[in-house]
Protein backbone atom coordinates (compact mmCIF):
# COMPACT_ATOMS: atom_id res chain seq x y z
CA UNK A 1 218.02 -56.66 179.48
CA UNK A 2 216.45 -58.23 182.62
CA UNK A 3 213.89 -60.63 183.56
CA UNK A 4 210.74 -60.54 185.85
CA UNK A 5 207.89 -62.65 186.74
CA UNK A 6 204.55 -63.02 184.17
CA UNK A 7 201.20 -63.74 185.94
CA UNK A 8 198.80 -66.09 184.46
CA UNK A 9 199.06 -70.08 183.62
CA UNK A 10 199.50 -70.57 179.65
CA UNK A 11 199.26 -73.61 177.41
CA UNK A 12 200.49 -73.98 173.56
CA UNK A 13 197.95 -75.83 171.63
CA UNK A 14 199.85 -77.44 167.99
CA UNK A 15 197.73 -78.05 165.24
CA UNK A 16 199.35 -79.12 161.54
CA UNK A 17 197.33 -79.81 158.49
CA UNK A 18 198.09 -81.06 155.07
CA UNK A 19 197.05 -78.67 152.34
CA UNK A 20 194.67 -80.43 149.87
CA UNK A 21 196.01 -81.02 146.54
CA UNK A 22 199.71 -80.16 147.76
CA UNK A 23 202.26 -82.88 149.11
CA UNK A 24 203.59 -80.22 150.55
CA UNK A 25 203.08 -80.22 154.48
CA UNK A 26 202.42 -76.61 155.85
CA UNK A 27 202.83 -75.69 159.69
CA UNK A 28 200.08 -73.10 160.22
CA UNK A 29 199.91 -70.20 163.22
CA UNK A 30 199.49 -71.68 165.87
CA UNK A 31 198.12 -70.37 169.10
CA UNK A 32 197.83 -70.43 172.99
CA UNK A 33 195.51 -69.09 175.45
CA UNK A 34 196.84 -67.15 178.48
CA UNK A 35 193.82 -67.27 181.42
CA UNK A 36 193.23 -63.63 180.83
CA UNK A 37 191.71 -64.54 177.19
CA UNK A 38 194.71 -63.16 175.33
CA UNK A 39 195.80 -65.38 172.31
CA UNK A 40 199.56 -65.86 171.09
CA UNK A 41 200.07 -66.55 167.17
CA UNK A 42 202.64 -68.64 166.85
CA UNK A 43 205.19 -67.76 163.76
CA UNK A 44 205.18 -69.48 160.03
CA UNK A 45 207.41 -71.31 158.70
CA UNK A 46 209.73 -69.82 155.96
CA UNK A 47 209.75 -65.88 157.39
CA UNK A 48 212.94 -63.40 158.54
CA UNK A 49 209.83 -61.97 160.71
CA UNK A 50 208.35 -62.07 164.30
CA UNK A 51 205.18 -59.94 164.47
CA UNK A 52 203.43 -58.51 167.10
CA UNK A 53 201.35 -61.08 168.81
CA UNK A 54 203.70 -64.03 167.61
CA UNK A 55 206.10 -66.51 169.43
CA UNK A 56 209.04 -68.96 168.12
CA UNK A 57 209.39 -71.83 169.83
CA UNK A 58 212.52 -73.94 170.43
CA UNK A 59 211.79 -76.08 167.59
CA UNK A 60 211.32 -72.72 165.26
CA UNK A 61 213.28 -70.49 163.33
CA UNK A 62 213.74 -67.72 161.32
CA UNK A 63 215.35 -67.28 158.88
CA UNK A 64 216.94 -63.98 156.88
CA UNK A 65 215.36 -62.94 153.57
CA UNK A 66 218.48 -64.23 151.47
CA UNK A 67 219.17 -67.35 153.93
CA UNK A 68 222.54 -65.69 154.68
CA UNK A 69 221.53 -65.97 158.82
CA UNK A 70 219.17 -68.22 161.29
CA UNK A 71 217.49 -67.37 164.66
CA UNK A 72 216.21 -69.43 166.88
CA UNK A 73 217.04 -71.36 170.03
CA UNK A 74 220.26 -73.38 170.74
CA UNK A 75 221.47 -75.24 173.47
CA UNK A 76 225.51 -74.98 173.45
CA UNK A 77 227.54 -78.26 173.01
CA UNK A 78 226.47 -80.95 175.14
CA UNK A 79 224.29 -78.18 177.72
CA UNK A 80 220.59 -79.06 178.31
CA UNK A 81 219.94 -75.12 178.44
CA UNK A 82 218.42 -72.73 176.03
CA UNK A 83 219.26 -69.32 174.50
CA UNK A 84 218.25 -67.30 171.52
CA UNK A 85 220.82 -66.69 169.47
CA UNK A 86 221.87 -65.94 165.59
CA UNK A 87 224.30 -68.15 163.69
CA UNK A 88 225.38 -68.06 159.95
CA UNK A 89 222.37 -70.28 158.02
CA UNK A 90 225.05 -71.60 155.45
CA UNK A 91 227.76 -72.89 157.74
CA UNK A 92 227.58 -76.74 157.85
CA UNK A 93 228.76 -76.73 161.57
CA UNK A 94 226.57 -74.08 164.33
CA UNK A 95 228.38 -70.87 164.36
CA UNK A 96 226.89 -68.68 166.69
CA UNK A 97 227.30 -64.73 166.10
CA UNK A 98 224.96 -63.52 168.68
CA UNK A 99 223.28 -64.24 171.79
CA UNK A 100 219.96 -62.63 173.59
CA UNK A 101 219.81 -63.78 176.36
CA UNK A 102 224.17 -64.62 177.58
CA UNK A 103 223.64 -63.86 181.31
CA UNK A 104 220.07 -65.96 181.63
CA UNK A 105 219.60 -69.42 180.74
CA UNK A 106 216.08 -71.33 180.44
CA UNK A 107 215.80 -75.11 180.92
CA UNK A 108 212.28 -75.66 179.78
CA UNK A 109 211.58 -76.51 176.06
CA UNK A 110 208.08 -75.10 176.25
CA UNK A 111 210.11 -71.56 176.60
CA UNK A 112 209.47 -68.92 173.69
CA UNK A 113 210.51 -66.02 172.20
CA UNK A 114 207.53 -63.35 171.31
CA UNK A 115 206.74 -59.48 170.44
CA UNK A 116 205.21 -58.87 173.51
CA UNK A 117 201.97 -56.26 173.71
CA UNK A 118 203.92 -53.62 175.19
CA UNK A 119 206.14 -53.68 171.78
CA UNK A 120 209.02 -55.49 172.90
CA UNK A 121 211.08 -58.96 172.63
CA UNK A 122 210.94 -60.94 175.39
CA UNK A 123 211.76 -64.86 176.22
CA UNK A 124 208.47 -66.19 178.44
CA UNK A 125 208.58 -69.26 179.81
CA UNK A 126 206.19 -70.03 182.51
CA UNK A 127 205.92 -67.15 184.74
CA UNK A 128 209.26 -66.07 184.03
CA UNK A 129 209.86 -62.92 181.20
CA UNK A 130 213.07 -62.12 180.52
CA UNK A 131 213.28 -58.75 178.46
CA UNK A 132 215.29 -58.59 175.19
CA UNK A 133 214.14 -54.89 174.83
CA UNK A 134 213.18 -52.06 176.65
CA UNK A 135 211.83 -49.60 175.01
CA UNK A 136 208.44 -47.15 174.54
CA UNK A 137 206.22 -47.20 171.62
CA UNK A 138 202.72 -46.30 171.49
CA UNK A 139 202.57 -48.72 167.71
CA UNK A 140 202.55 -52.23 166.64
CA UNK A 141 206.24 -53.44 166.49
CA UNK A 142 207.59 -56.35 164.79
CA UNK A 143 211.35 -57.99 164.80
CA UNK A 144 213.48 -59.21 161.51
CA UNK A 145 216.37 -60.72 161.22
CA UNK A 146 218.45 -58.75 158.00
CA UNK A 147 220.58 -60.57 155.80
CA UNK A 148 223.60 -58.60 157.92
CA UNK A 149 222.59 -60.61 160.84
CA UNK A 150 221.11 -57.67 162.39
CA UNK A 151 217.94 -58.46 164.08
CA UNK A 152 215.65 -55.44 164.29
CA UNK A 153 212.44 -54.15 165.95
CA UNK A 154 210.57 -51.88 163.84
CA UNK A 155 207.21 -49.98 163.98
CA UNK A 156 204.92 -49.56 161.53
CA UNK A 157 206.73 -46.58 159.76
CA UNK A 158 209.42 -49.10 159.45
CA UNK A 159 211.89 -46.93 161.83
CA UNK A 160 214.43 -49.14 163.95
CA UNK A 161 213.68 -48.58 167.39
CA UNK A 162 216.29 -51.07 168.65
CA UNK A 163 219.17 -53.25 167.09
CA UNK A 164 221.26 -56.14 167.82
CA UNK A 165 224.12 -54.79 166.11
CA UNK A 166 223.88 -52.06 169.51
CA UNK A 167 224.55 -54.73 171.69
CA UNK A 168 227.56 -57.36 170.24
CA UNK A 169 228.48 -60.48 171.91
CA UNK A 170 231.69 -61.96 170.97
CA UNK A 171 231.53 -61.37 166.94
CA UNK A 172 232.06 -58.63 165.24
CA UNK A 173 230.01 -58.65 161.92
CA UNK A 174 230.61 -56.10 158.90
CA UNK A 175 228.00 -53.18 160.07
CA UNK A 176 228.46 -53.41 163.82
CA UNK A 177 230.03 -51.22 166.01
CA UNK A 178 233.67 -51.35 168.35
CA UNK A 179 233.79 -48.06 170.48
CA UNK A 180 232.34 -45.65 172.74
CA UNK A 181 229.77 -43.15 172.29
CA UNK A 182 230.34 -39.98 174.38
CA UNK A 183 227.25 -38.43 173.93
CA UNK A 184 224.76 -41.20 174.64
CA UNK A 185 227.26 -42.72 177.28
CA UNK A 186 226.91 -46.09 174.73
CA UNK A 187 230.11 -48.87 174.91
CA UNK A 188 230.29 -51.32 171.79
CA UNK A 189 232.59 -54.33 173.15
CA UNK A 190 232.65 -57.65 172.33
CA UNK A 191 233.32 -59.77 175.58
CA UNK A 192 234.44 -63.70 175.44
CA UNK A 193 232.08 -66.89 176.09
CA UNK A 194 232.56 -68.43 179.76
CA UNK A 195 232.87 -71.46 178.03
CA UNK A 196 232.10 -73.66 174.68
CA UNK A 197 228.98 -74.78 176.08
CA UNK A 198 228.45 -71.23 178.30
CA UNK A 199 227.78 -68.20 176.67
CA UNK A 200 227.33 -66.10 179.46
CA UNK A 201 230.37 -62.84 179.44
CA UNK A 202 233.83 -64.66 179.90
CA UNK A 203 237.13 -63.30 181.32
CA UNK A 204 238.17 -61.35 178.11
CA UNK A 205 237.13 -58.22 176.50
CA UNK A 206 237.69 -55.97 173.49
CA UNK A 207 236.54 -52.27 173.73
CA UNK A 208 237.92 -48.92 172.55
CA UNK A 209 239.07 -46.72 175.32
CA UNK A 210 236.69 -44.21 176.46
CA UNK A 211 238.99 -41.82 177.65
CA UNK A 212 239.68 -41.31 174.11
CA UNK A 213 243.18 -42.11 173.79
CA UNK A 214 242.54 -43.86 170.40
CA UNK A 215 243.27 -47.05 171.90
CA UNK A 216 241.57 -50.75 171.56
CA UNK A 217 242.04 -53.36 174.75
């Protein structure tokens, strides 16, 4: 995960509309024009589903297919920052299970989370991109949150080409991981908040010993 600078001033523009004959009010896709001509769709309400093309803002969610999980932005506690993180959607109090972006904060509520061109999730805000993902794909990608409160990017065929489950925080949910791959040189630990209203990797750490002596610290 890492975060570089984005050329080109953007703007949101918001439009809502009441459906005729409904008293229902509907949020439609929204978009915003980057100076190159490119367009963003802006997510709709009521999905588990971030598509290609589409950003959440902070004042958007989405939500898992059985409402068991939320994602969206959250500012910890009394903290003026944001992150993107996943918390249970039933819980009456905020409890968050995941976090995308632990070791970089953003401070400006026009920040949003999108499925960039190039495939992946990033967090834009200004001229600032923060990468969720890195990976290659030469297809449209799009990321959903399951109902196990794994949030996935998938291509067209519907294969996983990344998973939050790969990359824990401090939770361990049924599904996830706690060890050490030798082969792929891949660590599944879950490492401690700074703080209650910091999220960024504390002081303590669980993680199965990779020199294989069967052990957990």
């Amino acid at each position: 995960m890492k975060y570089q600078g984005k050329r080109g001033p953007w703007c949101r523009i918001f439009l809502e509309e009441i459906l005729k004959g409904r008293s229902v009010e509907r949020r439609f896709r929204l978009t915003s024009r980057w100076a190159t001509g490119f367009h963003w769709q802006f997510v709709d309400a009521f999905t588990d589903t971030i598509l290609q093309g589409q950003s959440l803002t902070t004042s958007q969610t989405i939500i898992s297919a059985a409402g068991n999980f939320e994602l969206g932005f959250f500012s910890p506690g009394k903290s003026t920052k944001y992150y993107v993180g996943i918390w249970y959607k039933k819980f009456s109090e905020q409890t968050i299970v995941w976090v995308a972006n632990r070791d970089y904060s953003f401070i400006n509520p026009s920040v949003v989370l999108t499925v960039s061109t190039d495939g992946n999730l990033e967090i834009l805000e200004g001229k600032i991109s923060y990468k969720v993902t890195s990976i290659s794909s030469n297809s449209n990608t799009s990321a959903t949150l399951l109902d196990s409160g794994n949030l996935v990017l998938r291509n067209k065929k519907s294969d996983v080409l990344w998973e939050s489950f790969d990359y824990p925080s401090d939770t361990l949910l049924p599904g996830m991981k706690l060890g050490y791959d030798k082969r792929a040189g891949k660590t599944w630990s879950l490492v401690s908040w700074k703080s209650r209203e910091d999220p960024s990797p504390g002081a303590f750490s669980i993680e199965h010993d990779a020199n294989e002596s069967s052990q957990i610290f």
